[in-house]
Protein backbone atom coordinates (compact mmCIF):
# COMPACT_ATOMS: atom_id res chain seq x y z
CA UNK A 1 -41.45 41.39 85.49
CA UNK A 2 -44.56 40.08 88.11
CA UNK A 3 -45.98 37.04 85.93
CA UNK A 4 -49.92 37.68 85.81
CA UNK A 5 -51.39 34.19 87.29
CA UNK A 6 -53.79 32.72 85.04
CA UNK A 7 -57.96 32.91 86.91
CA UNK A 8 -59.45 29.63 87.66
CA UNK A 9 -62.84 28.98 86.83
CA UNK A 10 -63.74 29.16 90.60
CA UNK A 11 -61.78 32.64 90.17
CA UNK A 12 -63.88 34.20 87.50
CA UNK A 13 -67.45 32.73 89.64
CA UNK A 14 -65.87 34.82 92.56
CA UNK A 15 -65.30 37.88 90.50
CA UNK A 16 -68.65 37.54 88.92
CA UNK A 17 -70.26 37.94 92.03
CA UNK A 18 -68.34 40.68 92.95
CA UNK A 19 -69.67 42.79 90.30
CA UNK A 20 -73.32 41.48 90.48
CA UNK A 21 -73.11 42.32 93.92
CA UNK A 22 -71.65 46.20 92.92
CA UNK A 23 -75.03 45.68 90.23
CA UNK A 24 -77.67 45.22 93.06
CA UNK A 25 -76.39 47.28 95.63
CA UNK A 26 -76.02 44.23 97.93
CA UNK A 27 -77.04 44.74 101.51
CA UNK A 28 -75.72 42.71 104.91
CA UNK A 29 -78.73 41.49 106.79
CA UNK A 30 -80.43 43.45 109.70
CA UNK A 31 -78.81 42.77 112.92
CA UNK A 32 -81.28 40.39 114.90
CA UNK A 33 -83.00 42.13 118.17
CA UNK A 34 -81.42 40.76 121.53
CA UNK A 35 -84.38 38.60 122.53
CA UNK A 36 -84.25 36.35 119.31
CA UNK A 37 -79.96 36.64 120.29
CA UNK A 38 -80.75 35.38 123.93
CA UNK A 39 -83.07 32.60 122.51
CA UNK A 40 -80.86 31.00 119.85
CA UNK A 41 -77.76 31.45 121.61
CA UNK A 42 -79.80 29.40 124.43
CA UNK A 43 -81.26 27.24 122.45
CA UNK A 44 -77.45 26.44 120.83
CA UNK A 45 -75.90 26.41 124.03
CA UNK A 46 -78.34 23.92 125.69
CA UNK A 47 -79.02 21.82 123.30
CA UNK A 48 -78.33 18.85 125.51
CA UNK A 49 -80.50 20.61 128.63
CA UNK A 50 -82.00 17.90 131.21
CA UNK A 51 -84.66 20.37 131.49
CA UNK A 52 -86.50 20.63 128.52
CA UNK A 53 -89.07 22.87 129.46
CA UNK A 54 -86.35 25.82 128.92
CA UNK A 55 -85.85 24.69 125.82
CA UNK A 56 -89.04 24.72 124.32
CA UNK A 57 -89.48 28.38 126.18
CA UNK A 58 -86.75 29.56 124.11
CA UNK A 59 -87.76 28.12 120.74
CA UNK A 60 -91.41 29.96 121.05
CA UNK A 61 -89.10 32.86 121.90
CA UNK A 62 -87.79 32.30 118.50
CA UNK A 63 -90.46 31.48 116.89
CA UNK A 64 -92.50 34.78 117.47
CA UNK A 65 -89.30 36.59 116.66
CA UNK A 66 -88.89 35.12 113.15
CA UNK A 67 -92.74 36.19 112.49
CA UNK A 68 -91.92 39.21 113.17
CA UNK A 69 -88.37 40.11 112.53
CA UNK A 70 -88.48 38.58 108.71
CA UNK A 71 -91.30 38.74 105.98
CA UNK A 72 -91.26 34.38 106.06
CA UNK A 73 -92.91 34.65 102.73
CA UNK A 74 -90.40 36.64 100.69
CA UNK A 75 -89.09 35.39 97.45
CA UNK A 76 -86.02 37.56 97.95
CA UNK A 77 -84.08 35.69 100.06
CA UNK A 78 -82.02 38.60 102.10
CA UNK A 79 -85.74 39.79 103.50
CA UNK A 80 -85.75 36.45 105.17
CA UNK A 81 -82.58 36.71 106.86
CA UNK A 82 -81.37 38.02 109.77
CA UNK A 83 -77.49 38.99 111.00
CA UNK A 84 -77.34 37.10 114.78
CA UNK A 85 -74.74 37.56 117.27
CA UNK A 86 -71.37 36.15 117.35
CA UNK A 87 -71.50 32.82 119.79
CA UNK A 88 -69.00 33.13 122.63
CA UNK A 89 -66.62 30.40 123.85
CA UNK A 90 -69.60 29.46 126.93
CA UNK A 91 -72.10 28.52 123.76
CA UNK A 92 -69.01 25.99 122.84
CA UNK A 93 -68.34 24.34 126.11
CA UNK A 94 -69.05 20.49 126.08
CA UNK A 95 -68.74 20.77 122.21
CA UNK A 96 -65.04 19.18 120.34
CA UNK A 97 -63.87 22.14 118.20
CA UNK A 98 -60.79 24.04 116.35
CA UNK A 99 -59.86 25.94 119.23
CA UNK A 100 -60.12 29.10 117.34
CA UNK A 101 -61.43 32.50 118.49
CA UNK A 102 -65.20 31.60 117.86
CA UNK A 103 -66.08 35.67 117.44
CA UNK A 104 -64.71 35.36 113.91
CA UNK A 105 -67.01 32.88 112.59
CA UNK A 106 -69.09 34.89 110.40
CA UNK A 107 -73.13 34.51 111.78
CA UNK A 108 -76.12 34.53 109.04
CA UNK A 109 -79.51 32.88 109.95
CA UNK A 110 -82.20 32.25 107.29
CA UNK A 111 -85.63 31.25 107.70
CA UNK A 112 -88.27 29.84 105.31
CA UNK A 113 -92.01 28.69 105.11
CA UNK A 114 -92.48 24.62 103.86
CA UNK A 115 -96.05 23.08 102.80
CA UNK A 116 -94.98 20.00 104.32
CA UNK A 117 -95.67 19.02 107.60
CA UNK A 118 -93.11 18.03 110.44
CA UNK A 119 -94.60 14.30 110.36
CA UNK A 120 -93.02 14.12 106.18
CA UNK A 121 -89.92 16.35 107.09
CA UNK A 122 -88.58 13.78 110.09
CA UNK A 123 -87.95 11.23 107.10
CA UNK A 124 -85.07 13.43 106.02
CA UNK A 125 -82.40 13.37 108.78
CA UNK A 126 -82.58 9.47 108.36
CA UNK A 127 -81.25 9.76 105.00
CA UNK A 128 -77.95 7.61 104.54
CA UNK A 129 -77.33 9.40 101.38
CA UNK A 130 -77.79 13.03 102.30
CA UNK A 131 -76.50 14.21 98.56
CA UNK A 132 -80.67 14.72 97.45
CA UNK A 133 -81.41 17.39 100.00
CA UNK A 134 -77.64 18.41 100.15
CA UNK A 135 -77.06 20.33 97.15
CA UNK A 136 -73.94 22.30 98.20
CA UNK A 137 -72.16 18.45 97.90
CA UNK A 138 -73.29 16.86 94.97
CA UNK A 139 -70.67 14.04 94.87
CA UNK A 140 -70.33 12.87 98.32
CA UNK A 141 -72.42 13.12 101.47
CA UNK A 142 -72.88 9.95 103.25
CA UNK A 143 -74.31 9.65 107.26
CA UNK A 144 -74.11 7.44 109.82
CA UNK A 145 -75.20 6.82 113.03
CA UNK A 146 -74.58 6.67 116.25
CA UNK A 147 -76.08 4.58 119.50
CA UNK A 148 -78.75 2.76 117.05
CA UNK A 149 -80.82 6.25 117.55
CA UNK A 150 -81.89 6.12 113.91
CA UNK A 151 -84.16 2.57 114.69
CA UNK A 152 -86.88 5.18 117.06
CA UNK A 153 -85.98 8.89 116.00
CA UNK A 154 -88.88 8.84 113.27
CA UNK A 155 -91.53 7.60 115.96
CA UNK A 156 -90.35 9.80 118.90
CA UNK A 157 -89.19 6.91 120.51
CA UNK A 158 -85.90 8.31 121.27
CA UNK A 159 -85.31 11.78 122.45
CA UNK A 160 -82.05 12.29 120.24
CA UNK A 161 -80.97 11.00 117.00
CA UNK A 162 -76.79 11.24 116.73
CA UNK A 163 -75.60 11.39 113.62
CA UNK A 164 -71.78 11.74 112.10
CA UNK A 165 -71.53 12.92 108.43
CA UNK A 166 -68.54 12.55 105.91
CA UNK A 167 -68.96 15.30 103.26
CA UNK A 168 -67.96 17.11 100.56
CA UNK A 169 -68.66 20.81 100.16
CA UNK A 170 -68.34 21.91 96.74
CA UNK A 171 -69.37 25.33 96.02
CA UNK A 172 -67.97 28.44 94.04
CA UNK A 173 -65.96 29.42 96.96
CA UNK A 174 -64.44 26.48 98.04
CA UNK A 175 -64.26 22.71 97.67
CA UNK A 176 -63.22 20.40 101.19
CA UNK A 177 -63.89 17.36 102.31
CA UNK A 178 -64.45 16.85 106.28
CA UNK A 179 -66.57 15.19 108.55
CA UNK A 180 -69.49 16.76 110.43
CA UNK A 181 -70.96 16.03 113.84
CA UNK A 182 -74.67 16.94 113.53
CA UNK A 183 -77.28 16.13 116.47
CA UNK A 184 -81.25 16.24 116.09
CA UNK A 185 -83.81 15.95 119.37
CA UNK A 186 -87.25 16.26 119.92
CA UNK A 187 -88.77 19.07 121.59
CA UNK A 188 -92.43 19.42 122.87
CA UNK A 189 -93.35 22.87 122.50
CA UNK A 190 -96.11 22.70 125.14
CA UNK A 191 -93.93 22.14 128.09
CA UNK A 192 -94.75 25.22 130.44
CA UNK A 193 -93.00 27.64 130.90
CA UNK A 194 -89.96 26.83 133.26
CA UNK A 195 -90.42 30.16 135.37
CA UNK A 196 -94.48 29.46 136.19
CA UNK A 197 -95.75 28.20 139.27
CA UNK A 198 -98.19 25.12 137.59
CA UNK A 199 -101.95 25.07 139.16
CA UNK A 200 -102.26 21.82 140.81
CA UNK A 201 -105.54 21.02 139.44
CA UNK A 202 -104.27 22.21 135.88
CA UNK A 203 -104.14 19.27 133.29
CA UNK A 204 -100.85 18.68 130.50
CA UNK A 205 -101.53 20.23 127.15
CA UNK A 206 -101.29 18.68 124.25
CA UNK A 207 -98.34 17.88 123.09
CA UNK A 208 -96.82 20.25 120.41
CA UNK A 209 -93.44 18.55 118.79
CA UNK A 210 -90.78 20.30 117.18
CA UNK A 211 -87.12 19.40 116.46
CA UNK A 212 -83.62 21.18 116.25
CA UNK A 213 -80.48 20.35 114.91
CA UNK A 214 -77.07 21.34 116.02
CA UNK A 215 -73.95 20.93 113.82
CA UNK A 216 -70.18 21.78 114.56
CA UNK A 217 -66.53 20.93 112.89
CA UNK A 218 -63.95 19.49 115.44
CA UNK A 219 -60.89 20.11 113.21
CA UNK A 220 -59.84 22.46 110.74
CA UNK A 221 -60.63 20.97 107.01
CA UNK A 222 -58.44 22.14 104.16
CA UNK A 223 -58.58 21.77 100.36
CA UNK A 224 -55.99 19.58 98.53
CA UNK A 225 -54.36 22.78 97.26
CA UNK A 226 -54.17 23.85 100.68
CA UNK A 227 -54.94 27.60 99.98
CA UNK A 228 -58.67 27.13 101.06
CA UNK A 229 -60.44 26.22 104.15
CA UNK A 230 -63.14 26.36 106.80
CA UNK A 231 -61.44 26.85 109.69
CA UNK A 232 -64.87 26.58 112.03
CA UNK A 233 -68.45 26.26 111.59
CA UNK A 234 -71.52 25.96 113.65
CA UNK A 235 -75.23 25.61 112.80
CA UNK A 236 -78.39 25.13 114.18
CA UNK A 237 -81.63 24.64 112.47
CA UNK A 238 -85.53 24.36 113.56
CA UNK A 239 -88.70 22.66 112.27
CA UNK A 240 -91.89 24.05 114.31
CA UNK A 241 -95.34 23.16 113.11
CA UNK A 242 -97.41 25.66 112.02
CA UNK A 243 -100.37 24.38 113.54
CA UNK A 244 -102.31 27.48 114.89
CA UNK A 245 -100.75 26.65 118.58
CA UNK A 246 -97.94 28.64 118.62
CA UNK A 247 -97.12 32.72 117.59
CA UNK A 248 -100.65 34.19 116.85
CA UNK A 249 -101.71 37.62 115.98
CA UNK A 250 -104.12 39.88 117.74
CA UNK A 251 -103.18 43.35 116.12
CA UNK A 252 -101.08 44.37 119.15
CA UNK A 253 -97.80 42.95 117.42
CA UNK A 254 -95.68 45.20 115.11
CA UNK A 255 -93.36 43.65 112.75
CA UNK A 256 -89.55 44.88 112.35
CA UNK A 257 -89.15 47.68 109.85
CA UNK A 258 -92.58 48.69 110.28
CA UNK A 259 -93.02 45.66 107.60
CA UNK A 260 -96.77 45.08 106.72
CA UNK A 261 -96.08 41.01 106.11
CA UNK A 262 -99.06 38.74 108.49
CA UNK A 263 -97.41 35.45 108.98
CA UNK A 264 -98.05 33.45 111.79
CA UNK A 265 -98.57 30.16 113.16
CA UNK A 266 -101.82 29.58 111.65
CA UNK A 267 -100.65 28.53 107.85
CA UNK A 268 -99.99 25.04 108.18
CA UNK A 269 -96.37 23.22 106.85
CA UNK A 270 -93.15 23.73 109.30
CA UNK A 271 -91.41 26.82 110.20
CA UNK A 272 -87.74 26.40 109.26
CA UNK A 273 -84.65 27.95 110.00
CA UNK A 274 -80.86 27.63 109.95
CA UNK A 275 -78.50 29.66 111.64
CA UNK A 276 -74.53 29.32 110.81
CA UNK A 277 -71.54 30.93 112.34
CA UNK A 278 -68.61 30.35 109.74
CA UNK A 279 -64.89 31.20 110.04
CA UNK A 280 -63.11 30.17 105.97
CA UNK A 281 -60.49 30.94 104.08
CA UNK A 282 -60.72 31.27 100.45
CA UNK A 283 -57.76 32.38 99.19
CA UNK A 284 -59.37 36.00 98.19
CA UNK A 285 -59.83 38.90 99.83
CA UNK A 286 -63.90 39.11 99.47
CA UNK A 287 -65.92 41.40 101.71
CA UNK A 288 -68.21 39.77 104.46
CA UNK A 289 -71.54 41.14 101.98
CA UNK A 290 -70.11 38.56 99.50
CA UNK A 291 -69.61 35.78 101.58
CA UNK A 292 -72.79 36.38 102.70
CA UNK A 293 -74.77 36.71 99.62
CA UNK A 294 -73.27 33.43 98.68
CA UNK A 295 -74.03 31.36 102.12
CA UNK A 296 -77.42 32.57 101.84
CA UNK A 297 -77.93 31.30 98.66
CA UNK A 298 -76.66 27.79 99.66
CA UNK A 299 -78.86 28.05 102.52
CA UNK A 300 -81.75 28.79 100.45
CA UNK A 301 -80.92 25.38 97.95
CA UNK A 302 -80.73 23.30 100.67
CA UNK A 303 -84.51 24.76 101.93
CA UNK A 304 -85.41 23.71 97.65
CA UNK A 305 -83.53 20.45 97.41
CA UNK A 306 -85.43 19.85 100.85
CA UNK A 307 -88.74 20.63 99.40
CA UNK A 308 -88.39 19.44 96.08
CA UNK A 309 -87.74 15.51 97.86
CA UNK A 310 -90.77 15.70 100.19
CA UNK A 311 -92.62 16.70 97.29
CA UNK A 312 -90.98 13.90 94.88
CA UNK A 313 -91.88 11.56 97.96
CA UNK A 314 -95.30 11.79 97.54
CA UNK A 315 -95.54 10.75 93.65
């Protein structure tokens, strides 16, 4: 006689979902168009670029495609999402990683709209004790530098800031401990573009800054029962101001979807975004509409918890 295995409490969370997701009619996010593809798989790829002036080309690439791929404003949290493309094993050179086939790491990008400013949201990344703006580890996220890059990140008096993060994710699909590689740097979003021949009598703009993040795991992390891992992740993440300098509208633009949303530039806060590729194993067989639904949701925490401490900052 097969002896019927008693379900966990992480078990019954996971089978809960499964049937609010049969409840809403859960749908996978819309596949992103190939120009926002080209520009975050750039911007991913050449994140350490000694010519920054592509960079910053590709992030206003990105940043008119959020405005009008995604309604930025939505309180439902799938019609700020997009599905990206799968990174390729050229996005990963120069990079420490599992070695696996990167085309199963599952992609999901999420964007969101914060009052604050990027001058408040540079305090974050110097957080020792990420666990406040972390809520997907609640016991145990702690960060640490590298090359003294945290004493001039906050003043722009460093390019990069380096950071190396020992962590605990603890969610209803999983709970691991790992470490995290996870690199910030300053981009000016006026740079011109890389392609134009520059008058000679034509003076800088002003400087527009910006930052991105890019995150990676260099070794496959498993749970003490050993039936659960993450076998490869990748992110990357932007802050862009919304200052009125970048993505404007004119009436010319359509959005994706015909969608009737009229976000732009213009608003004031920081544009944000983070994109993750994901390969795990969590000892179920769940659909990729489920894994999704729940990575989205973490994302969309962390954009709260992120919030909710700038906001606590200023009491």
């Amino acid at each position: 006689m097969q002896r019927i295995q008693p379900i966990t409490g992480q078990g019954r969370a996971l089978l809960f979902i499964a049937a609010l997701l049969q409840l809403t009619a859960c749908r996978a996010a819309p596949p992103a168009n190939p120009s926002f593809n080209d520009a975050i798989q750039f911007a991913f790829r050449d994140f350490e670029t000694e010519e920054p002036a592509r960079l910053a080309f590709a992030l206003r690439q990105l940043e008119r495609e959020l405005y009008l791929g995604v309604d930025i404003e939505a309180s439902n949290n799938l019609n700020r999402s997009l599905t990206p493309a799968e990174l390729s094993e050229d996005d990963l050179i120069g990079l420490e990683h599992p070695g696996r086939d990167v085309s199963t790491a599952q992609p999901l990008a999420l964007a969101t709209l914060s009052q604050h400013p990027i001058e408040r949201h540079r305090q974050i990344p110097l957080l020792l004790d990420q666990r406040p703006v972390e809520p997907g580890s609640p016991d145990y996220y702690e960060r640490s530098f590298l090359a003294g890059t945290e004493a001039c990140w906050e003043q722009r008096g460093c390019e990069f800031l380096r950071t190396v993060n020992d962590l605990t994710k603890d969610n209803i699909l999983l709970t691991i401990t790992y470490t995290l590689p996870k690199d910030y740097r300053w981009i000016d979003l006026a740079l011109p573009d890389p392609a134009s021949e520059p008058s000679p009598d034509a003076q800088p703009a002003e400087s527009r800054w910006a930052y991105i993040a890019r995150s990676w795991t260099t070794d496959r992390a498993v749970d003490e029962s050993n039936d659960r891992a993450i076998e490869q992740s990748y992110s990357f993440e932007i802050w862009l101001p919304r200052d009125g300098r970048g993505f404007l509208r004119d009436g010319s633009e359509a959005n994706a979807g015909e969608g009737d949303w009229t976000s732009d530039s213009s608003g004031g806060g920081t544009l944000r975004m983070i994109a993750l590729w994901a390969e795990t194993e969590i000892g179920a067989d769940l659909s990729e509409e489920l894994v999704a639904y729940a990575t989205r949701g973490g994302v969309d925490d962390i954009f709260t918890a992120q919030e909710d401490w700038l906001d606590q900052s200023l009491e």
